[in-house]
Structure formats: structure tokens, C-alpha cells
Protein backbone atom coordinates (compact mmCIF):
# COMPACT_ATOMS: atom_id res chain seq x y z
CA UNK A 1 0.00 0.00 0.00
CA UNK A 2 1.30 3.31 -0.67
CA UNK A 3 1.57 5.57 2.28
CA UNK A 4 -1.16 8.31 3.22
CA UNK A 5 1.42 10.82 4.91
CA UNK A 6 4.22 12.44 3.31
CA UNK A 7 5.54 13.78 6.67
CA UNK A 8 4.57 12.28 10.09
CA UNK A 9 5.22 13.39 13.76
CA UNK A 10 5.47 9.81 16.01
CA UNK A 11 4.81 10.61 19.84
CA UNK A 12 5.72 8.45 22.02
CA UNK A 13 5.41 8.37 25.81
CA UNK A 14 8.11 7.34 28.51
CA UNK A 15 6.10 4.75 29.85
CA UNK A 16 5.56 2.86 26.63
CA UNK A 17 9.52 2.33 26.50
CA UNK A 18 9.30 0.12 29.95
CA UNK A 19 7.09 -2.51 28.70
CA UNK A 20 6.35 -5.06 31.58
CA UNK A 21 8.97 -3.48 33.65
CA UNK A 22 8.39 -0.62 36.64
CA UNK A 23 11.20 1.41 35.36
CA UNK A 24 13.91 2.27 32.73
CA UNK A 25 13.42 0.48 28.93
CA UNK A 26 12.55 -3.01 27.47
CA UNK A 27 15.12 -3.55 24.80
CA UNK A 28 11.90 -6.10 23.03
CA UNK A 29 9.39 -2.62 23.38
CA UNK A 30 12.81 -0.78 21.67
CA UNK A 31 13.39 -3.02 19.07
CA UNK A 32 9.40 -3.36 17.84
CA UNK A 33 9.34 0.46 18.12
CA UNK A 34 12.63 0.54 15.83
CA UNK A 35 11.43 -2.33 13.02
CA UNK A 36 7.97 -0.51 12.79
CA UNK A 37 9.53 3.22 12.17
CA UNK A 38 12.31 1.63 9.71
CA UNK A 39 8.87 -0.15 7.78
CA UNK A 40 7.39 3.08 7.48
CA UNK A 41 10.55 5.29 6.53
CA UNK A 42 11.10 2.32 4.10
CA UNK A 43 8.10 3.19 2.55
CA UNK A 44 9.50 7.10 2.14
CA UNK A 45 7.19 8.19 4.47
CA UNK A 46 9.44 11.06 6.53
CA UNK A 47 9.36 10.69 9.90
CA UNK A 48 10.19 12.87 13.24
CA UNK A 49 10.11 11.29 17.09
CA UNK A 50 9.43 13.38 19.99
CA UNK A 51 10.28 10.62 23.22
CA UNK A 52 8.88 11.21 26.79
CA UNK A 53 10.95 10.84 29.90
CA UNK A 54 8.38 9.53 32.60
CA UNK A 55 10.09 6.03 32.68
CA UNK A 56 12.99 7.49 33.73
CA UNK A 57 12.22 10.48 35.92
CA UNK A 58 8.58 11.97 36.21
CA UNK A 59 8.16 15.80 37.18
CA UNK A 60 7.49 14.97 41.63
CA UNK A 61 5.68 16.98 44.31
CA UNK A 62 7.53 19.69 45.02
CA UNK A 63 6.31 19.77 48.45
CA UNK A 64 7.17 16.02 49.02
CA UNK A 65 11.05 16.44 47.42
CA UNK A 66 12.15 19.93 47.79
CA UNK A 67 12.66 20.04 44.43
CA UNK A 68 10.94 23.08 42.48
CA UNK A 69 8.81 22.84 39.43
CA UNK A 70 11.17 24.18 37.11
CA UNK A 71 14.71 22.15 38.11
CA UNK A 72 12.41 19.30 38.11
CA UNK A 73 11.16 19.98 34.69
CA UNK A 74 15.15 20.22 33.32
CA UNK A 75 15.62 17.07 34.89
CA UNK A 76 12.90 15.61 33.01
CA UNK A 77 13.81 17.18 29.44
CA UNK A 78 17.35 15.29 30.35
CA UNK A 79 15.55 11.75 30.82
CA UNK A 80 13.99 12.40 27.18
CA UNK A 81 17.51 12.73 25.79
CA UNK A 82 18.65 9.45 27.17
CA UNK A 83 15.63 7.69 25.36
CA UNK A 84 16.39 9.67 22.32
CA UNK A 85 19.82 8.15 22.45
CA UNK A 86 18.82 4.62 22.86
CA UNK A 87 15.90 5.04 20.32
CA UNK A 88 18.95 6.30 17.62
CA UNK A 89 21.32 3.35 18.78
CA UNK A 90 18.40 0.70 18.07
CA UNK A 91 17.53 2.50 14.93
CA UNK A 92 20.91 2.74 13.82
CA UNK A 93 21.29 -1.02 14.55
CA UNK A 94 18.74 -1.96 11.80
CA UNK A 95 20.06 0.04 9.06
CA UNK A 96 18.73 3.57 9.77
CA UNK A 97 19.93 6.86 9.13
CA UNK A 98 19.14 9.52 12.00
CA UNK A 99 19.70 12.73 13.59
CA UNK A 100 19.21 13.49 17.45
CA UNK A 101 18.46 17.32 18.17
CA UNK A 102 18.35 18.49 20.98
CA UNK A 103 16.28 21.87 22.24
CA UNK A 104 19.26 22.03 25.16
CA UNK A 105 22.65 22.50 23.72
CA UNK A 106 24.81 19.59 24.71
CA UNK A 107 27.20 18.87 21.63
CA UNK A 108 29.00 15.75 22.37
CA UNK A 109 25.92 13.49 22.06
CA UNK A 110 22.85 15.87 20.00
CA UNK A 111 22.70 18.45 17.20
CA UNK A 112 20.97 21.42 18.71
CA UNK A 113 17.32 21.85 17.38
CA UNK A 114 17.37 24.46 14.36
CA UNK A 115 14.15 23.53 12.54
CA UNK A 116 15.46 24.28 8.76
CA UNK A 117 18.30 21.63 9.36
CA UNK A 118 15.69 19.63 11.14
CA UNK A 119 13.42 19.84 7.90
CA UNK A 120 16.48 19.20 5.47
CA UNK A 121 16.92 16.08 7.65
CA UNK A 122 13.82 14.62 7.02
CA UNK A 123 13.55 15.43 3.60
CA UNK A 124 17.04 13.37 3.01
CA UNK A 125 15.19 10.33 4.14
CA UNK A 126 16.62 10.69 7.95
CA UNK A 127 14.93 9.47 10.76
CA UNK A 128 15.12 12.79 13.11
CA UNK A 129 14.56 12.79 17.01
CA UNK A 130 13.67 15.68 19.02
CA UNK A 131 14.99 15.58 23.04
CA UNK A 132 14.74 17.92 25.59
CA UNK A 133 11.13 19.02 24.95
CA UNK A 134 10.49 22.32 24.24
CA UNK A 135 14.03 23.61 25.90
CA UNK A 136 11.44 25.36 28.96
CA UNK A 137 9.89 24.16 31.87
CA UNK A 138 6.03 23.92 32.22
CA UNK A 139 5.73 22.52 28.75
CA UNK A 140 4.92 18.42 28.90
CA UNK A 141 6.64 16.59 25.68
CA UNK A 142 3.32 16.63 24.00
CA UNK A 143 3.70 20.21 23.67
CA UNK A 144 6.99 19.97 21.97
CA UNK A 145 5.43 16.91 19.53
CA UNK A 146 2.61 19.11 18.40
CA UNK A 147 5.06 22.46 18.48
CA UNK A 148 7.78 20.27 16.64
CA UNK A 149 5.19 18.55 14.13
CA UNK A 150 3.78 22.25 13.70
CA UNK A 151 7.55 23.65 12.76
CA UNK A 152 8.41 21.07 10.73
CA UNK A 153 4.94 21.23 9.07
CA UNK A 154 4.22 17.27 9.48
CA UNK A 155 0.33 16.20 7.93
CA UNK A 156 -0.55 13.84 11.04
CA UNK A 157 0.49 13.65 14.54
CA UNK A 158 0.52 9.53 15.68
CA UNK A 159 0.31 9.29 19.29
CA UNK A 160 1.50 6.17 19.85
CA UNK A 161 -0.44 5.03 23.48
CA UNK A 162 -1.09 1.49 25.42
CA UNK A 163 -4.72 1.56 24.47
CA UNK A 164 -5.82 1.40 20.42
CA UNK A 165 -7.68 4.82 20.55
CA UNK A 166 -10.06 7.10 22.22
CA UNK A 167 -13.03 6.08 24.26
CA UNK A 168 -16.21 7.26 26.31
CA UNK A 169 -13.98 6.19 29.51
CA UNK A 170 -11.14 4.80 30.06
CA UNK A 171 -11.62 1.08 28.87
CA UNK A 172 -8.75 -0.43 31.71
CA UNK A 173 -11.37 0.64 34.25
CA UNK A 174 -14.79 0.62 32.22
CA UNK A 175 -16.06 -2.64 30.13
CA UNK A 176 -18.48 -0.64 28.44
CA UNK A 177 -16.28 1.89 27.16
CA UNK A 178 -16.97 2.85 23.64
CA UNK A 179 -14.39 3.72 21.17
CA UNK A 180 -14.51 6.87 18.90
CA UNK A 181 -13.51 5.99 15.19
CA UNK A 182 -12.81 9.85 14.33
CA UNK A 183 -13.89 12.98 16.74
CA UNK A 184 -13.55 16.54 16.61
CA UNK A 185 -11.22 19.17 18.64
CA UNK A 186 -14.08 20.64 19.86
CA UNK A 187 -15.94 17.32 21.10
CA UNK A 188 -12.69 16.43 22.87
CA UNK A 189 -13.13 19.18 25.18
CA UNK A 190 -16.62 19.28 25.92
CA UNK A 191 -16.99 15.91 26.47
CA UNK A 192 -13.51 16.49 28.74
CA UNK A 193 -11.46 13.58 26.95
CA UNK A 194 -7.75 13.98 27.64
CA UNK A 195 -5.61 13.27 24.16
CA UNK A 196 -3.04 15.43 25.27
CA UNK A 197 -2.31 18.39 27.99
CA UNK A 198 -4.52 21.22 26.95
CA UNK A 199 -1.43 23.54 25.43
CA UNK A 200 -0.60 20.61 23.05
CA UNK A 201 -4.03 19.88 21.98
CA UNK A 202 -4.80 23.62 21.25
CA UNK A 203 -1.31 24.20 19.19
CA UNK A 204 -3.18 21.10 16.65
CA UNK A 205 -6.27 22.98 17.11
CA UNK A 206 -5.66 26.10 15.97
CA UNK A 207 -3.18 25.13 13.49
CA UNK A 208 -5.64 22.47 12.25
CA UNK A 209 -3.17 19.44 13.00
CA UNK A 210 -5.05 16.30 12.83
CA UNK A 211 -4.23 13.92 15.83
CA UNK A 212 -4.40 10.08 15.61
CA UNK A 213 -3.97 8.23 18.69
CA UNK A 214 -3.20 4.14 18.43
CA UNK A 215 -1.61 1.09 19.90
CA UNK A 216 1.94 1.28 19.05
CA UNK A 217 2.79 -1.78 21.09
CA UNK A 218 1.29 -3.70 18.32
CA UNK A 219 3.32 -4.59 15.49
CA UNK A 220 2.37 -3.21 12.26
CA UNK A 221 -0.08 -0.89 13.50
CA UNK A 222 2.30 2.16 12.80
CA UNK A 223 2.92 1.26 9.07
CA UNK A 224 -1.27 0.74 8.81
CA UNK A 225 -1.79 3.94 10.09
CA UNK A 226 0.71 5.76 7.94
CA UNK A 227 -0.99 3.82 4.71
CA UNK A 228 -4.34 5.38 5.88
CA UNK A 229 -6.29 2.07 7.28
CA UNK A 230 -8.55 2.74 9.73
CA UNK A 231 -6.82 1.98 12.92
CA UNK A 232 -7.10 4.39 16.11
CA UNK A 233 -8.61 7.23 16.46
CA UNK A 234 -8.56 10.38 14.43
CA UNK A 235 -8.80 13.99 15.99
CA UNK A 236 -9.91 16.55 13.13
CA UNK A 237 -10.95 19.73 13.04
């Protein structure tokens, strides 16, 4: 099948990287991540990453650690570096070209982010990861994916989750949770459904990014989604 998607932002979170473990990555959940973005960059579909950091250090209660919102934050944008890294090693492994950027200047290991070299990247059939979020504190990564995606001017964000789309409730707690097939912006936040933080979800909004969230922990899933089969769930203006 050719692919629907020219350009494609892939967000992942943190957590997905740990698999069955509590903390830190599952070299299997790596590996499956790696073989389904090198199927779809195979196809010449270009593709960007944005990584979270919450398997490896989550933003804690100030009150509880002493530590303040902001160091906390930097700490955080750190811990998406390191799964940046190990996403480009694995990638690299199988045969694919990359580029790491990172939004905090740190030479030895990242280019820094400059979007036109990031766009060149991509265009030259290069796999390119974005670490360190947005460079600030108070911005989650999904910020920088749709900020990123918005830059780079991607067509689709893929939000790459646990669960295979949106639903009434959240179907780990409720059996009669019903999934949406496609849903607006605007349904998503009267009906209070949480895609992303609300700063990410109204950079798509207003910049009419479409949004389609899916179950990247199952093979193949990425490389339907990027050939347009209905899998997920799409967010659209």
C-alpha cells in the first residue's frame, strides 16, 4: 500500500519504553518500536520522534522532594535525551539513518534543534529525534510533539499510546467503554477527553493538525496507520 502521509510526527510516551517493567526500557518494546519506524521510513514516508521521559524520571511533588517545578522539569527534558539516544542506537542497529536534536545545547551526544536543518533532515530520508522538549519548563513533551510537528509542518500527529484509541472512559477501568472511530477538537473538550495536555491539543487545534492516537505496542499498526487504514482514532478539526 502506498503511504497516506508524506511527513509524520510519532509521539511516544516514557512509559511505553518500559514494557512489563516498573522502570527504565525493554530492549523487546525498543526493538518493535525501531522495526515498525524503519517499515514506514522504508516506505518514504518522513518521519520525526518526539520521546517522553516519565520512565525514567517523572516531574514529583515539590512539596514532598524539595525540588521546584522548574529544576524538576530540566531534569525531566534530560531523561527524554537518554531515550532519544537509545531510540537512535536501536535505529541505527537496523540500518537507519538519524539525527538526534536536541532543544538544550549539549554537543558531544545531540545536534541542537534548528528547525530548517531539522526539515532538510527529514527530507534526506533521515529518521530525526527531538529531546529535551520544548528547551522550557512547564511545557509536557506533547507540547513539543505538536510544536515540533507544527515547525516542521508534518500532515498527522501519531500518538502512539497502550490503548488502540479514544473512548467514552477509560476502557482499563470501564467494560463498556466505547471507542470513537474519528472525533472533533471541539468534542474532545466538551466531552472532557484527555488526548493530550490542553497547550498541546490547542497548538493542533488552531493550526488544524489532525491527531491520531493508536496502539503502538502492536506490530504493524504504525505502518497501517501511515498507509491510511482505519486503525485508532482520528482527531480533526
Amino acid at each position: 500500500m502506498l503511504p497516506k502521509y508524506k511527513r509524520i510526527l510519532v509521539k511516544l510516551s516514557g512509559e511505553s519504553l518500559m514494557g512489563d517493567k516498573s522502570f527504565g526500557m525493554d530492549p523487546a518494546i525498543l526493538a518493535q518500536y525501531a522495526h515498525d519506524i524503519k517499515e514506514v521510513a522504508d516506505l518514504g514516508v518522513q518521519v520525526a520522534i518526539v520521546i517522553g521521559g516519565g520512565n525514567i524520571y517523572r516531574g514529583m511533588n515539590e512539596a514532598e522532594t524539595g525540588i521546584e517545578r522548574a529544576h524538576g522539569d530540566y531534569m525531566g527534558m534530560l531523561a527524554t535525551v537518554i531515550n532519544g539516544m537509545a531510540m537512535q542506537a536501536m535505529l541505527e542497529k537496523i540500518g537507519v539513518f538519524t539525527r538526534l536534536q536536541s532543544a538544550i545545547k549539549m554537543e558531544q551526544i545531540a545536534e541542537p534543534y534548528i528547525r530548517r536543518r531539522a526539515i532538510r533532515h527529514v527530507e534526506k530520508g533521515r529518521v530525526v529525534i527531538f529531546g529535551a522538549g520544548t528547551g522550557n519548563p512547564y511545557f509536557t513533551t506533547d507540547t513539543a510533539g505538536s510544536l515540533r510537528a507544527i515547525e516542521i509542518q508534518a500532515d498527522v500527529i501519531l500518538k502512539g499510546t497502550r490503548v488502540d484509541g479514544i473512548y467514552t472512559a477509560d476502557p482499563e477501568k470501564d467494560p463498556t467503554a466505547k471507542k470513537y472511530e474519528s472525533i472533533t477538537f471541539q468534542e474532545c473538550i466538551s466531552k472532557n477527553l484527555r488526548v493530550m495536555d490542553m497547550t498541546a491539543f490547542t497548538l493542533c487545534m488552531e493550526n488544524k493538525l489532525p491527531i491520531i492516537v493508536f496502539d503502538m505496542n502492536q506490530p504493524g499498526n504504525l505502518r497501517r496507520v501511515a498507509c491510511g487504514e482505519k486503525v485508532g482514532t482520528l482527531v480533526k478539526v
